[in-house]
C-alpha atoms as a PDB file:
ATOM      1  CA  UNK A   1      65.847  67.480 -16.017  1.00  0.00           C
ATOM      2  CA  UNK A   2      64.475  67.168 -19.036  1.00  0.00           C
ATOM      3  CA  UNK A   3      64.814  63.188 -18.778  1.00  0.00           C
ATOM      4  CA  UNK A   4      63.520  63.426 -15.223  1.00  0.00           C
ATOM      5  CA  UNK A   5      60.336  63.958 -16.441  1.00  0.00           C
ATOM      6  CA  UNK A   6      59.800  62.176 -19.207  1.00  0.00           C
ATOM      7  CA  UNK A   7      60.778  58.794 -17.208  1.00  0.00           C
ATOM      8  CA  UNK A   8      57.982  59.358 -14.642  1.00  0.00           C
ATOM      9  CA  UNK A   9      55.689  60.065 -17.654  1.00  0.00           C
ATOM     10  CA  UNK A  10      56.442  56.838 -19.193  1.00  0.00           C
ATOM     11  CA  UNK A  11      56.071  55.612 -16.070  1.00  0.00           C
ATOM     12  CA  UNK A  12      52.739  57.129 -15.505  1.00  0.00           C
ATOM     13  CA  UNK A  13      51.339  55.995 -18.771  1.00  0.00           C
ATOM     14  CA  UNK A  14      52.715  52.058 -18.269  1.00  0.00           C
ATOM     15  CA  UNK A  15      50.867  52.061 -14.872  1.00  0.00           C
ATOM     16  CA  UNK A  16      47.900  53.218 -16.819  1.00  0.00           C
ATOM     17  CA  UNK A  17      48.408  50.765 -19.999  1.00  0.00           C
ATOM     18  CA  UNK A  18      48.889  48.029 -17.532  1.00  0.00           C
ATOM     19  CA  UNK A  19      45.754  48.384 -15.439  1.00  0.00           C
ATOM     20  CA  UNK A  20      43.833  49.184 -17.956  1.00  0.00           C
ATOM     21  CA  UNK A  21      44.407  45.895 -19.444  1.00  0.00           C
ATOM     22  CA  UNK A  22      44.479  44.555 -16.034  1.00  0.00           C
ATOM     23  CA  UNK A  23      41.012  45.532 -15.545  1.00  0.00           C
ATOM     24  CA  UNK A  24      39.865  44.372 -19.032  1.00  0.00           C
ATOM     25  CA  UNK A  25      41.013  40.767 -18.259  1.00  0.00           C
ATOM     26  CA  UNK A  26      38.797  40.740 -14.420  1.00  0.00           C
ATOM     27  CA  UNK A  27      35.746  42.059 -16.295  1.00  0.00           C
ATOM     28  CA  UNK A  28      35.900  39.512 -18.772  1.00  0.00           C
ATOM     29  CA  UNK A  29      36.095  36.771 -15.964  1.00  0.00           C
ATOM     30  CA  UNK A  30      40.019  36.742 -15.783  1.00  0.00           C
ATOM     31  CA  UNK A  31      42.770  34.811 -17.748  1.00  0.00           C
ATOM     32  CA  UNK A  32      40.682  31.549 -17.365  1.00  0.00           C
ATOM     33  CA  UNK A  33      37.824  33.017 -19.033  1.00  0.00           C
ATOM     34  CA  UNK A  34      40.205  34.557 -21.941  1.00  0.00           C
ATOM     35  CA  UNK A  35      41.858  31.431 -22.398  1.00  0.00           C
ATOM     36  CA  UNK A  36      38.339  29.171 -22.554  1.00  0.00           C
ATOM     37  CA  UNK A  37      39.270  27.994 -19.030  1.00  0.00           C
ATOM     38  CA  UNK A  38      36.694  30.028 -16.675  1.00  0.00           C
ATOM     39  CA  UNK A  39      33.084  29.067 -16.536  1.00  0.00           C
ATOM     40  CA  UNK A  40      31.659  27.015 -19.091  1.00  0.00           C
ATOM     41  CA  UNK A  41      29.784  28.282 -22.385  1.00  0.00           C
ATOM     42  CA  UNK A  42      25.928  26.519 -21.989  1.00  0.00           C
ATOM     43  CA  UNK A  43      25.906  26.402 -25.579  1.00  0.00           C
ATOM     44  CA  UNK A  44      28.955  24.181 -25.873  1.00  0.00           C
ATOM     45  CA  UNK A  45      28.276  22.018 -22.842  1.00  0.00           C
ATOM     46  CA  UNK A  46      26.852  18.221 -23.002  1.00  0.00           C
ATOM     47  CA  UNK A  47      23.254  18.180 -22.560  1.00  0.00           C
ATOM     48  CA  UNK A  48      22.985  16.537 -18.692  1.00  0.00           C
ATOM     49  CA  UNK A  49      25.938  18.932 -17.822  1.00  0.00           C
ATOM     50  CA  UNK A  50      24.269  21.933 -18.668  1.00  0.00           C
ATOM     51  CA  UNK A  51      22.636  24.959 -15.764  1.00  0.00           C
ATOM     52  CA  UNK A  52      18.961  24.628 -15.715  1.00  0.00           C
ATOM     53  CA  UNK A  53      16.782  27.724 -15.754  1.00  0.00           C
ATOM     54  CA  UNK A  54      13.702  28.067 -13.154  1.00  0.00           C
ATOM     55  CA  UNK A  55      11.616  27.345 -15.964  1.00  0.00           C
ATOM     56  CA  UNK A  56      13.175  24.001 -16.345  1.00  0.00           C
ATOM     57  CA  UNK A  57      13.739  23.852 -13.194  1.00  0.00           C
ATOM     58  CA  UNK A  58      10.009  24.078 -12.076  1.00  0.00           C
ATOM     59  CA  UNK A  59       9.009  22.055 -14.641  1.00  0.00           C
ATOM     60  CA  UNK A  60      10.809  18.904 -13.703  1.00  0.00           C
ATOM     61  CA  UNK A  61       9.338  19.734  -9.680  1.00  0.00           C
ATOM     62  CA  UNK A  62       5.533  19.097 -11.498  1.00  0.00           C
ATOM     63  CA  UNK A  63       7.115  15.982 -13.172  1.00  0.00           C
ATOM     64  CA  UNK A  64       8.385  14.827  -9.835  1.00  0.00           C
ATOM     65  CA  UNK A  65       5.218  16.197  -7.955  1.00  0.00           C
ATOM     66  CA  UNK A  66       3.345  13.782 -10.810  1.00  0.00           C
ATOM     67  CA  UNK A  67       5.610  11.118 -10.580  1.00  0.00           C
ATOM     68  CA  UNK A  68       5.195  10.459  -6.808  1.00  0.00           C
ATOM     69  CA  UNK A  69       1.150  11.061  -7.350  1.00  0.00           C
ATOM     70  CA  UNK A  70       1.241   8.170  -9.742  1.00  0.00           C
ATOM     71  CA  UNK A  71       3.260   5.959  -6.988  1.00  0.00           C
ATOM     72  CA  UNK A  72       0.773   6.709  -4.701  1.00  0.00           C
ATOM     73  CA  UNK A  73      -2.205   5.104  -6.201  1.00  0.00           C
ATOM     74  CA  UNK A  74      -0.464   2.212  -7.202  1.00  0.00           C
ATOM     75  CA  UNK A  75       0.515   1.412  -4.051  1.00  0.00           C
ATOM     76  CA  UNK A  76      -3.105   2.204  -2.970  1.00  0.00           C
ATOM     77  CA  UNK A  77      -4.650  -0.142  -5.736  1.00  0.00           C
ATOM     78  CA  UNK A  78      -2.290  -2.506  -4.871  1.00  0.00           C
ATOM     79  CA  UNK A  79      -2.761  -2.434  -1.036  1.00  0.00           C
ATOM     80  CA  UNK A  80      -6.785  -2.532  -1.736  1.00  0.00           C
ATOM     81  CA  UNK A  81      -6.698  -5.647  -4.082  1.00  0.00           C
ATOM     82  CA  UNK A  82      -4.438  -6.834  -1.278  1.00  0.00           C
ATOM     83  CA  UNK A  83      -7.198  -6.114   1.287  1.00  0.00           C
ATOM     84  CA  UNK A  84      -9.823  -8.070  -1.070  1.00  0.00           C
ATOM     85  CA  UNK A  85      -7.865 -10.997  -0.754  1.00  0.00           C
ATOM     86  CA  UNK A  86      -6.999 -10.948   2.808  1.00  0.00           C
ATOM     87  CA  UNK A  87     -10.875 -10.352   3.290  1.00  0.00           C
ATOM     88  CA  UNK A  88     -11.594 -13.239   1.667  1.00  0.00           C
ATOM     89  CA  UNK A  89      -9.272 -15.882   3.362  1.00  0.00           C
ATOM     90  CA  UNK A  90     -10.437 -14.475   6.260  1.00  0.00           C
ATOM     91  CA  UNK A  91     -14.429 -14.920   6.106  1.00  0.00           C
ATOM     92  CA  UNK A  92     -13.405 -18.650   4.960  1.00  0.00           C
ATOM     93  CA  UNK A  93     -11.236 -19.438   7.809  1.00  0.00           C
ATOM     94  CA  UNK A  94     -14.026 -17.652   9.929  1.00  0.00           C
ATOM     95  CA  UNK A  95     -16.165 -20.494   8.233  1.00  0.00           C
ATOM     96  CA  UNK A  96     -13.887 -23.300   8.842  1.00  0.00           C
ATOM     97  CA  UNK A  97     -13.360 -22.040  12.698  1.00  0.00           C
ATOM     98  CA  UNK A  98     -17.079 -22.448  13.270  1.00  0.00           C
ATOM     99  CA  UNK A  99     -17.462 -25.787  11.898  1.00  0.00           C
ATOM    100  CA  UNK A 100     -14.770 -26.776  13.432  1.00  0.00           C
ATOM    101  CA  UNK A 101     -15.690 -25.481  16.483  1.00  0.00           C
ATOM    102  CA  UNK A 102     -19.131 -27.438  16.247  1.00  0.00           C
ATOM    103  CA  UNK A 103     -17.332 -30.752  15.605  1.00  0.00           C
ATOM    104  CA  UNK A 104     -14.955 -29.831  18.621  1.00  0.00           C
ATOM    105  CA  UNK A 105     -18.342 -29.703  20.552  1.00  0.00           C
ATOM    106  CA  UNK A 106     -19.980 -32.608  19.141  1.00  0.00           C
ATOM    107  CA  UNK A 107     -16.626 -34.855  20.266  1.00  0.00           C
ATOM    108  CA  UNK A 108     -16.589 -32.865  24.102  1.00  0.00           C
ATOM    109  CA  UNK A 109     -20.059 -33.951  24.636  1.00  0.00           C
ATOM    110  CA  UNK A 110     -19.607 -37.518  23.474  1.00  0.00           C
ATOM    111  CA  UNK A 111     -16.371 -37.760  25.546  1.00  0.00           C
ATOM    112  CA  UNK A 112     -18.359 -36.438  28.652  1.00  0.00           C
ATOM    113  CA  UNK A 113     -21.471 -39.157  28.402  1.00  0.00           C
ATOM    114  CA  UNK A 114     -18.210 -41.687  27.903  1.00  0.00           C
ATOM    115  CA  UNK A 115     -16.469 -41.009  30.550  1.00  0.00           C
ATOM    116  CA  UNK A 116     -19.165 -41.627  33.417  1.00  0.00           C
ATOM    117  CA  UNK A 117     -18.563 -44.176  36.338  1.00  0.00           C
ATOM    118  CA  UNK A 118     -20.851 -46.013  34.270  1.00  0.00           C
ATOM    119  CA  UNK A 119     -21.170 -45.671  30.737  1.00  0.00           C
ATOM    120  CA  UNK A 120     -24.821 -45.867  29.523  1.00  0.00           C
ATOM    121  CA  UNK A 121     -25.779 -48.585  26.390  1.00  0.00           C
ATOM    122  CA  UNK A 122     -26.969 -44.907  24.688  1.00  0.00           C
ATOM    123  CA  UNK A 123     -23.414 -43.758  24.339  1.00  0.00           C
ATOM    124  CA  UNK A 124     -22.512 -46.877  22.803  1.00  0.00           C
ATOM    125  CA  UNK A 125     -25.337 -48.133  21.193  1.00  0.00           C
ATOM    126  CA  UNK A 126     -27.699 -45.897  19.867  1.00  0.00           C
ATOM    127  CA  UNK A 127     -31.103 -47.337  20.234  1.00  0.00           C
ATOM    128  CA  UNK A 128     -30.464 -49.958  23.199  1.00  0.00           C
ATOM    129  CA  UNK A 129     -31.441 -54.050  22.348  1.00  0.00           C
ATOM    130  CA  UNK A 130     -34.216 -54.884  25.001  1.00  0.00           C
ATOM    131  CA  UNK A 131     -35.170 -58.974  25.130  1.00  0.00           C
ATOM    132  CA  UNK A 132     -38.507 -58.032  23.725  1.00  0.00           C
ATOM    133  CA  UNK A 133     -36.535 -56.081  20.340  1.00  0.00           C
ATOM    134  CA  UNK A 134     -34.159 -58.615  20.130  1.00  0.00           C
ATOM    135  CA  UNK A 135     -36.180 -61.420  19.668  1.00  0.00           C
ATOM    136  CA  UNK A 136     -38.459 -59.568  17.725  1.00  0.00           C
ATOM    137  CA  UNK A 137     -35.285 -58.837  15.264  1.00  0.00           C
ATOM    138  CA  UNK A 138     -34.113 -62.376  15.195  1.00  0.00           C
ATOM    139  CA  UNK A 139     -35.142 -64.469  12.442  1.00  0.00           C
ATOM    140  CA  UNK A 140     -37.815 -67.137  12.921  1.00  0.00           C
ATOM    141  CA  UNK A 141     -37.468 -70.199  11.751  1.00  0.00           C
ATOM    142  CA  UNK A 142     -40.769 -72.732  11.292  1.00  0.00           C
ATOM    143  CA  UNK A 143     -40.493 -76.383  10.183  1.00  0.00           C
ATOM    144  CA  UNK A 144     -37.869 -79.169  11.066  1.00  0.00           C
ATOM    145  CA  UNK A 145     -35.345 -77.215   8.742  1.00  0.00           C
ATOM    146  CA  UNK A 146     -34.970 -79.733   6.038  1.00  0.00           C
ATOM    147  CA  UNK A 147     -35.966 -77.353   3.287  1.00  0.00           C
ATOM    148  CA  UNK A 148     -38.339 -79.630   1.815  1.00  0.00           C
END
């Protein structure tokens, strides 16, 4: 009997040995972590690959907060020097509109005095020849026109 017991005693402490060490290799992260193959060491990583703190993290949320303050009033400057312009073009082809508009007039009421069953001299001429003016305007000639 006497090897009766000591088998289940050996048997007892190899279930102990091996969850002992078992439990040794979960609490260190398993065999990956052992090995080098579980989660990465930060201090051995590359740089961009690394886990950010909430430091960091909330730093580079003011930097973006920033960032996209900065965009905005460019585009605002941009879209107000924009507006200057546009202004501008506008008030001169307000301008041109109403001098064009006053030549637009200017030819309506000509056509309308033209286009009258009967056309008056005034449309065409603008101070009308009379007999008396058009004689007066002639030239006069005195003598028999031999020049001597």
């Amino acid at each position: 009997m006497e090897y009766a017991s000591n088998a289940k005693a050996n048997a007892a402490l190899t279930t102990g040995i091996i969850g002992t060490v078992l439990g040794g290799i979960a609490s260190a992260g398993g065999i990956g972590a052992i090995l080098g193959l579980g989660r990465p060491n930060p201090a051995n990583m590359p740089e961009d690959d690394r886990p950010v703190t909430r430091y960091e993290m909330g730093l580079i949320q003011e930097n973006n907060r920033k960032d996209t303050e900065i965009a905005i009033l460019k585009s605002q400057q941009y879209t107000d020097r924009a507006m200057v312009g546009v202004q501008a073009q506008f008030a001169q082809q307000t301008a041109w509109n109403a001098v064009q508009g006053i030549n637009i007039q200017t030819i309506q009421n000509q056509l309308a005095s033209i286009t009258k069953f009967m056309v008056p001299i005034s449309a065409i001429v603008p101070e009308p020849l009379t007999a008396e003016a058009a004689t007066a305007s002639a030239p006069k000639t005195t003598g028999t026109g031999s020049g001597s």
